[in-house]
N, C-alpha and C. Protein backbone atom coordinates (compact mmCIF):
# COMPACT_ATOMS: atom_id res chain seq x y z
N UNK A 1 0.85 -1.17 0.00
CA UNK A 1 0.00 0.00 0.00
C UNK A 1 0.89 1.23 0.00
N UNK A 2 0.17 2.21 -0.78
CA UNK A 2 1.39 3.46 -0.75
C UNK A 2 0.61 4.48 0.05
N UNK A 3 1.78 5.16 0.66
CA UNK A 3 1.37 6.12 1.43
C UNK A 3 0.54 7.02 1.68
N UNK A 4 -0.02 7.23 0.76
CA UNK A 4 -0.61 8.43 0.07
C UNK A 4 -2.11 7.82 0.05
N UNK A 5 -2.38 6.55 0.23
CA UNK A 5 -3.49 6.06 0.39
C UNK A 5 -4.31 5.45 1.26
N UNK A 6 -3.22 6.03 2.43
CA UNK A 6 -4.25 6.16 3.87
C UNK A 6 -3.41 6.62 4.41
N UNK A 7 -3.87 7.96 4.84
CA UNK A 7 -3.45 8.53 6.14
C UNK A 7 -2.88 8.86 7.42
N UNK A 8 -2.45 8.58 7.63
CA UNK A 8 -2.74 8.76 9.78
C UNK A 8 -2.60 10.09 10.24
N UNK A 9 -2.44 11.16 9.02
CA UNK A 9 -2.58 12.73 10.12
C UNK A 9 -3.58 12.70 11.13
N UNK A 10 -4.84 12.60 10.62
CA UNK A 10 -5.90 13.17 11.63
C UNK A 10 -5.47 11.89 12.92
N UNK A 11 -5.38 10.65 13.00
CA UNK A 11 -5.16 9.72 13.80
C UNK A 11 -3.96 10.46 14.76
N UNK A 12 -2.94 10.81 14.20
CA UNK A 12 -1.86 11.66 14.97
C UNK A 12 -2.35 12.22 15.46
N UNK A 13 -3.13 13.67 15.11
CA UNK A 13 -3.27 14.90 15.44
C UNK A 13 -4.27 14.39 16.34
N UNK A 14 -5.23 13.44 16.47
CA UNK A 14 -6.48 13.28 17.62
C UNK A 14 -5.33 12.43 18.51
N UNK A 15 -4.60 11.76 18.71
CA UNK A 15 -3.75 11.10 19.95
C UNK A 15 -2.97 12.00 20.43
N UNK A 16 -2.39 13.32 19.63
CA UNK A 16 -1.82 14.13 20.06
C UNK A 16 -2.52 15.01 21.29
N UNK A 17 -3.61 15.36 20.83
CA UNK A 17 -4.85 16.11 21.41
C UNK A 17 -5.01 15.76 22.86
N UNK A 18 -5.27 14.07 22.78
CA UNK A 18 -5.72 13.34 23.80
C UNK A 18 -4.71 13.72 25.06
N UNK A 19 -3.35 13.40 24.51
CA UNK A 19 -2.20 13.29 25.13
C UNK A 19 -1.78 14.09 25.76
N UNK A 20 -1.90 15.49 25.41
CA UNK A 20 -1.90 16.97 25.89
C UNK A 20 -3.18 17.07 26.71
N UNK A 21 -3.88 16.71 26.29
CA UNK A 21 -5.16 17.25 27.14
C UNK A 21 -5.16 16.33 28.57
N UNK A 22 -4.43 15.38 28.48
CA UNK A 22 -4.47 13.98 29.76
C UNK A 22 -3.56 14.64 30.43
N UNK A 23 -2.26 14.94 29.73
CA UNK A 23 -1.16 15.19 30.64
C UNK A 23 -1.72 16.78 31.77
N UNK A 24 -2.17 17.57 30.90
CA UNK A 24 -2.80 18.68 31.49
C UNK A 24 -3.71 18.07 33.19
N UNK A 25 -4.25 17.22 32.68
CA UNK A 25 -5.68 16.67 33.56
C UNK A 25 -4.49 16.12 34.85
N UNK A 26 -3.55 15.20 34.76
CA UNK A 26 -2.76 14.74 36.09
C UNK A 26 -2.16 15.94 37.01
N UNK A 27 -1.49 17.11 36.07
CA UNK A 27 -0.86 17.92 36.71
C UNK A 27 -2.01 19.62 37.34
N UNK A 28 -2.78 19.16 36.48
CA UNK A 28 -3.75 20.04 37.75
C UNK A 28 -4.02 20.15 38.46
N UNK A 29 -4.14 20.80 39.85
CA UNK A 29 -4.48 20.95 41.35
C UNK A 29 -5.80 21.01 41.37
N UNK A 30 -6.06 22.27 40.88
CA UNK A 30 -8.09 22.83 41.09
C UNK A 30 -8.75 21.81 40.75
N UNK A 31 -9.27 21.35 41.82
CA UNK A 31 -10.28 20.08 41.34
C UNK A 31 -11.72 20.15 40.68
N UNK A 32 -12.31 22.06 40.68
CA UNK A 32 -13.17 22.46 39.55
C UNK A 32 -12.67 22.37 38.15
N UNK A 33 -11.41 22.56 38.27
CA UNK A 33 -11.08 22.52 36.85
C UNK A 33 -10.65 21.00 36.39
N UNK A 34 -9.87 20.57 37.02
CA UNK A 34 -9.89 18.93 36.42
C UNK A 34 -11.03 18.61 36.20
N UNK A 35 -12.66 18.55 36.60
CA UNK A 35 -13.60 17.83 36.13
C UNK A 35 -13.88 18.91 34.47
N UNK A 36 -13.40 19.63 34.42
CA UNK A 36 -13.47 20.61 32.73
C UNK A 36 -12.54 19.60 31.81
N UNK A 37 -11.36 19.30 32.26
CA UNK A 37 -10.61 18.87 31.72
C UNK A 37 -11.24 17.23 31.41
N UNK A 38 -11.25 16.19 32.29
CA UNK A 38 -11.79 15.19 32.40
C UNK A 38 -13.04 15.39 30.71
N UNK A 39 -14.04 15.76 30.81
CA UNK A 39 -14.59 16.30 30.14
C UNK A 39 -14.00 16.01 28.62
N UNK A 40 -12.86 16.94 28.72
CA UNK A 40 -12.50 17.48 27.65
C UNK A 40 -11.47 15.87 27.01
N UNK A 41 -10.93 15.78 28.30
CA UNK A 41 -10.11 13.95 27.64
C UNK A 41 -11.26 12.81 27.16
N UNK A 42 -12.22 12.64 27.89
CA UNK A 42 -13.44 12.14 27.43
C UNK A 42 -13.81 12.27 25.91
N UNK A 43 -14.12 13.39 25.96
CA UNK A 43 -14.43 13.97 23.60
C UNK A 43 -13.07 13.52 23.22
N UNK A 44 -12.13 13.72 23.57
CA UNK A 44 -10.66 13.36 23.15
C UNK A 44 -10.90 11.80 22.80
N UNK A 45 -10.74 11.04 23.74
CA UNK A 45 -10.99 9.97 23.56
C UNK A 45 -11.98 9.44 22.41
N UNK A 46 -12.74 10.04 22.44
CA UNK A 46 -13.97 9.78 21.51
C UNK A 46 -13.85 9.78 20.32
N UNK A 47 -13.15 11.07 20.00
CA UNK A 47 -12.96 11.09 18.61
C UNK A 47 -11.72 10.04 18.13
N UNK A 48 -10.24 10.03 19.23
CA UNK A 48 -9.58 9.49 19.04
C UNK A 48 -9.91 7.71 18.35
N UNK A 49 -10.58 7.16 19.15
CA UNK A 49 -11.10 6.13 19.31
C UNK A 49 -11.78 5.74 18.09
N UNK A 50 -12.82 6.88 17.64
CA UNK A 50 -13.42 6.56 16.36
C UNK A 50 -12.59 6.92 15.02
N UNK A 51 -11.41 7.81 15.06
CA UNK A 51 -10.65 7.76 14.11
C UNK A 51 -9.62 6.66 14.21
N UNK A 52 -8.76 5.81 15.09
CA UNK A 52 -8.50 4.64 15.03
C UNK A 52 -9.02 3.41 14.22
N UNK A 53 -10.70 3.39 14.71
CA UNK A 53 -11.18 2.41 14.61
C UNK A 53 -11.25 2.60 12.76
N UNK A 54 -11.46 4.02 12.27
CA UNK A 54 -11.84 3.67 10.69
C UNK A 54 -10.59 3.48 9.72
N UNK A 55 -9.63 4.42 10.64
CA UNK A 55 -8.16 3.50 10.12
C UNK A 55 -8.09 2.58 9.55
N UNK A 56 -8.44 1.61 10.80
CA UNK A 56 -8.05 0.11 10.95
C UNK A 56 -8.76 -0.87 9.86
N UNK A 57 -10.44 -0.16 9.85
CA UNK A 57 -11.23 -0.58 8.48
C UNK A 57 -10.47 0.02 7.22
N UNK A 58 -10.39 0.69 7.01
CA UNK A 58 -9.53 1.33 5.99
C UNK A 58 -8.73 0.63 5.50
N UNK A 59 -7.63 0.34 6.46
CA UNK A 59 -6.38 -0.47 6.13
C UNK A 59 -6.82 -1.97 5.50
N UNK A 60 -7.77 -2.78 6.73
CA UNK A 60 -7.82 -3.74 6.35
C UNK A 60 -9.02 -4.02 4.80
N UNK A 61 -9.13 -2.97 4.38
CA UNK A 61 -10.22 -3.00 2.88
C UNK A 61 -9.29 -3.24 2.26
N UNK A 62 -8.45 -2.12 1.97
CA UNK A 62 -7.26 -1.81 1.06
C UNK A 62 -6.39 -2.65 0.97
N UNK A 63 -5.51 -3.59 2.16
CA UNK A 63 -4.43 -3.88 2.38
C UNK A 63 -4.97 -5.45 1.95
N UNK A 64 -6.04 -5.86 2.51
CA UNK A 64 -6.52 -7.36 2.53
C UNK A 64 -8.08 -7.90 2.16
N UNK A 65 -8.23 -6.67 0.81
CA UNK A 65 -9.39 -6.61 0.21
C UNK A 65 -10.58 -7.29 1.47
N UNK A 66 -11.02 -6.69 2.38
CA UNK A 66 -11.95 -7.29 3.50
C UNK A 66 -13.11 -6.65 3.12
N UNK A 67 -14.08 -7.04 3.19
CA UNK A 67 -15.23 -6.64 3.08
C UNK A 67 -16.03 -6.08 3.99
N UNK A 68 -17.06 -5.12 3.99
CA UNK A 68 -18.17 -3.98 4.83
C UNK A 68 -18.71 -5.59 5.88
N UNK A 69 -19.04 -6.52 5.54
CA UNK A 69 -19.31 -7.90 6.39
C UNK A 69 -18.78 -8.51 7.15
N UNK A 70 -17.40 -8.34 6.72
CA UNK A 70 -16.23 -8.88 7.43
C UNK A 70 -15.46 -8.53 8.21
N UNK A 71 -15.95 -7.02 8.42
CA UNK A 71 -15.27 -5.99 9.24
C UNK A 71 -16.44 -5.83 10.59
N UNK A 72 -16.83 -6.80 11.50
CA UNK A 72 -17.37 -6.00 12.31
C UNK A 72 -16.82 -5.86 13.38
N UNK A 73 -16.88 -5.27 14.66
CA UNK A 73 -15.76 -4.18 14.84
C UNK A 73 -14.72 -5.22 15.87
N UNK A 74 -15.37 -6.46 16.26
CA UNK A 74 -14.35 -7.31 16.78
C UNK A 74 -13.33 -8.14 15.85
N UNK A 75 -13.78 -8.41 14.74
CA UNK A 75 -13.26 -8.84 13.25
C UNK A 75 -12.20 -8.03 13.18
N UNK A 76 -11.87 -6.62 13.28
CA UNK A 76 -11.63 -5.30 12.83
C UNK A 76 -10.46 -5.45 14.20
N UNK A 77 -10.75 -5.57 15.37
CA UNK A 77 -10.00 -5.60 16.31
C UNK A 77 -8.91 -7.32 16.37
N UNK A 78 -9.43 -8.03 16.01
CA UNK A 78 -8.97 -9.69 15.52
C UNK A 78 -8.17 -9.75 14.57
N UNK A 79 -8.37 -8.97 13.20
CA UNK A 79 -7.37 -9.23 12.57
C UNK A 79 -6.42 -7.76 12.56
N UNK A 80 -6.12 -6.98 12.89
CA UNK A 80 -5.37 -6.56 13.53
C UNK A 80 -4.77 -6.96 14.55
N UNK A 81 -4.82 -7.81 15.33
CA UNK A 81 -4.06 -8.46 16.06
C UNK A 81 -3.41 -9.22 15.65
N UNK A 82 -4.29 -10.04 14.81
CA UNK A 82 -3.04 -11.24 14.42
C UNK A 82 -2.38 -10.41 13.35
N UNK A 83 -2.51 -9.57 13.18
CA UNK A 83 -1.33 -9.54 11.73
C UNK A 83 -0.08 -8.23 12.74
N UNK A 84 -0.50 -8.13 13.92
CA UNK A 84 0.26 -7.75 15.07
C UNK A 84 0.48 -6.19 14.85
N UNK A 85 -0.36 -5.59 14.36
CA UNK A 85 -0.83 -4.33 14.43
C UNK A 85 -1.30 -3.92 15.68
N UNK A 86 -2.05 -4.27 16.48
CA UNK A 86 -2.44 -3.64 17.64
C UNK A 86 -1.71 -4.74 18.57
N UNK A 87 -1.23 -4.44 20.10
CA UNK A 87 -0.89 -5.30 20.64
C UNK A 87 -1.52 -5.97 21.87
N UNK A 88 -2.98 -5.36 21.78
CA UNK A 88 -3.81 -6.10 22.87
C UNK A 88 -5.10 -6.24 22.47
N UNK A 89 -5.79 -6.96 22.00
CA UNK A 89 -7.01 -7.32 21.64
C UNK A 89 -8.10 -6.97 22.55
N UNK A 90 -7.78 -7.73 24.07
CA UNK A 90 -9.03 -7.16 24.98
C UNK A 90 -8.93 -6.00 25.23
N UNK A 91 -7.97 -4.86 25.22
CA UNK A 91 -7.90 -3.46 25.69
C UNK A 91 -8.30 -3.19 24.31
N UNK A 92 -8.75 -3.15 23.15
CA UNK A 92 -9.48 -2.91 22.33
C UNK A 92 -11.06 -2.87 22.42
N UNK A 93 -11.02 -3.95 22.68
CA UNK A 93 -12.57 -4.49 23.03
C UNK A 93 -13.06 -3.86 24.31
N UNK A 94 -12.16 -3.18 25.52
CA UNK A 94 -12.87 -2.47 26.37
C UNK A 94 -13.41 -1.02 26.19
N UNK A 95 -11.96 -0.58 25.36
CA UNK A 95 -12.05 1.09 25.01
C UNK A 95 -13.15 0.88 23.68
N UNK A 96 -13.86 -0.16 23.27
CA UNK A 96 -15.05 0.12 22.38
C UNK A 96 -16.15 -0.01 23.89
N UNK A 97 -15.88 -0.32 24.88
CA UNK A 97 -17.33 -0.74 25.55
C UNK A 97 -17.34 1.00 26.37
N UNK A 98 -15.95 1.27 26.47
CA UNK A 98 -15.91 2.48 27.41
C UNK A 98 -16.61 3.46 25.89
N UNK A 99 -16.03 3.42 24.98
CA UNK A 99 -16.88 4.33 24.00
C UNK A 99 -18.25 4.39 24.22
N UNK A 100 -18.87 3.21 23.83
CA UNK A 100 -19.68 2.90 24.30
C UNK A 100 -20.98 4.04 25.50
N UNK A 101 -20.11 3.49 26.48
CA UNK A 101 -20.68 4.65 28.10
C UNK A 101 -20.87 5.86 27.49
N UNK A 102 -19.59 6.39 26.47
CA UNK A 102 -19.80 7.70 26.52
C UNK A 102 -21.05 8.35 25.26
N UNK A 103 -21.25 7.11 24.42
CA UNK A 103 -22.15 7.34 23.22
C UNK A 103 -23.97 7.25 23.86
N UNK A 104 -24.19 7.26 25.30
CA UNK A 104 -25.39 7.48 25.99
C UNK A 104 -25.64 8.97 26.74
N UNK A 105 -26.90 8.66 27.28
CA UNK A 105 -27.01 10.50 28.04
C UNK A 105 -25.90 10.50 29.17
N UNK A 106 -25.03 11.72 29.37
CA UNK A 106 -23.99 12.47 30.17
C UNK A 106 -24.25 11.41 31.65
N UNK A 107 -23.68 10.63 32.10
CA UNK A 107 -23.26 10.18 33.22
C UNK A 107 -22.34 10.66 33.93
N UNK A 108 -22.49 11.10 35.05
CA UNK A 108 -20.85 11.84 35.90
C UNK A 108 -20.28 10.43 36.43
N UNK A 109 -20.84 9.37 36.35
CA UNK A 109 -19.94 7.55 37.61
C UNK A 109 -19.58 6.97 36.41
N UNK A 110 -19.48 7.69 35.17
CA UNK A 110 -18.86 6.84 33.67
C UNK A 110 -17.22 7.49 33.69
N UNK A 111 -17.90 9.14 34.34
CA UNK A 111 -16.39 9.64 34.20
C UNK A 111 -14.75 8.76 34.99
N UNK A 112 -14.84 8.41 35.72
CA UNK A 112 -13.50 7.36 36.31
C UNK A 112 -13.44 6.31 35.53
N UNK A 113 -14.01 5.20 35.18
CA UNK A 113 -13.59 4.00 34.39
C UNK A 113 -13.20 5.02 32.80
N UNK A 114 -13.93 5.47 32.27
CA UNK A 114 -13.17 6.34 31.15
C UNK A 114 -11.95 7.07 31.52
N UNK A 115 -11.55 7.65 32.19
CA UNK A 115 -10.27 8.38 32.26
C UNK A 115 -9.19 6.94 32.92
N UNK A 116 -9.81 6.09 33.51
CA UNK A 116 -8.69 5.36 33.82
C UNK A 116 -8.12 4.68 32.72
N UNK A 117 -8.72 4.68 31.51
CA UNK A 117 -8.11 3.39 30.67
C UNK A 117 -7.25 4.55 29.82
N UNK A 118 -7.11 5.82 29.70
CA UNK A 118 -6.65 6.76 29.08
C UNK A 118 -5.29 6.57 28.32
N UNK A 119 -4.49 6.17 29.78
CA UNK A 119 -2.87 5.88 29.98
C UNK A 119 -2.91 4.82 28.89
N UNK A 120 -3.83 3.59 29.02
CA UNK A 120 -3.05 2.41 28.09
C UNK A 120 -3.63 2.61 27.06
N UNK A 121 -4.77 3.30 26.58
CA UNK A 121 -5.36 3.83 25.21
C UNK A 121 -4.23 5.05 24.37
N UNK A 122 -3.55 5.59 25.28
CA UNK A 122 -2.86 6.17 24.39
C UNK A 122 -1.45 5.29 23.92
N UNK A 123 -1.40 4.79 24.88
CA UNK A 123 0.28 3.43 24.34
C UNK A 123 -0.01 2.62 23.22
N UNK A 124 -1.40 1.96 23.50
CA UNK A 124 -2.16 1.31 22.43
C UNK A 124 -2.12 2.15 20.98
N UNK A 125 -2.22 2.98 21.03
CA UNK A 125 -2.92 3.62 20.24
C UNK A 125 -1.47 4.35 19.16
N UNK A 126 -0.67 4.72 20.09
CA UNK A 126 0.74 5.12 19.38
C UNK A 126 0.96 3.67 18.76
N UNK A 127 1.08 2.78 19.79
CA UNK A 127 1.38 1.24 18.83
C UNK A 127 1.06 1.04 17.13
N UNK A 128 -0.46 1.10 17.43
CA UNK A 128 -1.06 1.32 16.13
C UNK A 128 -0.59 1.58 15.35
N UNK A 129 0.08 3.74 15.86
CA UNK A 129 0.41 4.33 14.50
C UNK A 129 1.57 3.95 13.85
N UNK A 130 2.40 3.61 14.84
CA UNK A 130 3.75 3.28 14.25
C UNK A 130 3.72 2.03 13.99
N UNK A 131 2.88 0.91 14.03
CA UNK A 131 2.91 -0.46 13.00
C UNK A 131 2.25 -0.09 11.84
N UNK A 132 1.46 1.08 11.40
CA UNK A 132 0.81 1.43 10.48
C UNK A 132 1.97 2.26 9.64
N UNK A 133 2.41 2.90 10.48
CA UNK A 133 3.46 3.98 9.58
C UNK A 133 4.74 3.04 9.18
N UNK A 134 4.98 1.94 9.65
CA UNK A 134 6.13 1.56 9.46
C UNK A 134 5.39 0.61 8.02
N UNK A 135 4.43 0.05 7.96
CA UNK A 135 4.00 -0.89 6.81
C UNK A 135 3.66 0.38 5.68
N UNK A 136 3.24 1.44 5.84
CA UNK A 136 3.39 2.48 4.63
C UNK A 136 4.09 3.09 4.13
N UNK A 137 5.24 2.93 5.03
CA UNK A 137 6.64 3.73 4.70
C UNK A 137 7.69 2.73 3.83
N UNK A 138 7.04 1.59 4.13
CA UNK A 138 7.77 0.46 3.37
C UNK A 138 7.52 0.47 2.02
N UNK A 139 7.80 0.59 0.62
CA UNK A 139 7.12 0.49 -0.16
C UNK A 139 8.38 -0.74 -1.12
């Protein structure tokens, strides 16, 4: 696959986002303002999460002709694993259930299990880019 035919800016630029906006959230004192922030890593996450995930469809259309059937979103998380693109399958499958929480009406007892998985969603998630960037850079 050549470079030029999938992406990962926006995937960067939303983990970047996340990453800044998390690191902000630990080193804050005001505990009015960490729940702004919290908040704000939450949409982070969100978007992050859903630009990952179409990546990953993306890739696997293009790369391993897969089909709209064949992609559903544990399929999508499965074979990315085995072809050792992502390196944890169930921390995939949670940060879709934590998506999940956040795709219902505003809960404030959703906010802690979402910010806790933050840390390994963003390791995960760099993983990603750089098994992705390293198979596009290959030509």
């Amino acid at each position: 696959m050549k470079k030029s035919e999938l992406s990962l800016k926006n995937l960067k630029d939303s983990l970047s986002t996340l990453e800044e906006c998390y690191n902000d959230l630990i080193n804050e004192k005001n505990e009015k303002i960490k729940i702004y922030i919290q908040d704000s890593c939450i949409q982070r996450f969100e978007y992050t999460y859903e630009t990952a995930k179409k990546i990953m469809n993306k890739f696997l259309k293009k790369e391993y002709d897969k089909s709209e059937q064949e992609l559903s979103i544990n399929n999508i998380f499965r074979l990315m694993y085995g072809l050792g693109l992502i390196n944890n399958f169930e921390n995939w499958v949670d940060y879709r259930e934590k998506r999940n929480l956040t795709s219902h009406e505003y809960d404030r007892s959703n906010v802690s299990p979402i910010i806790s998985i933050v840390p390994d969603f963003i390791k995960d998630t760099a993983y990603l880019t750089g098994s992705l960037e390293k198979i596009l850079t290959d030509d």
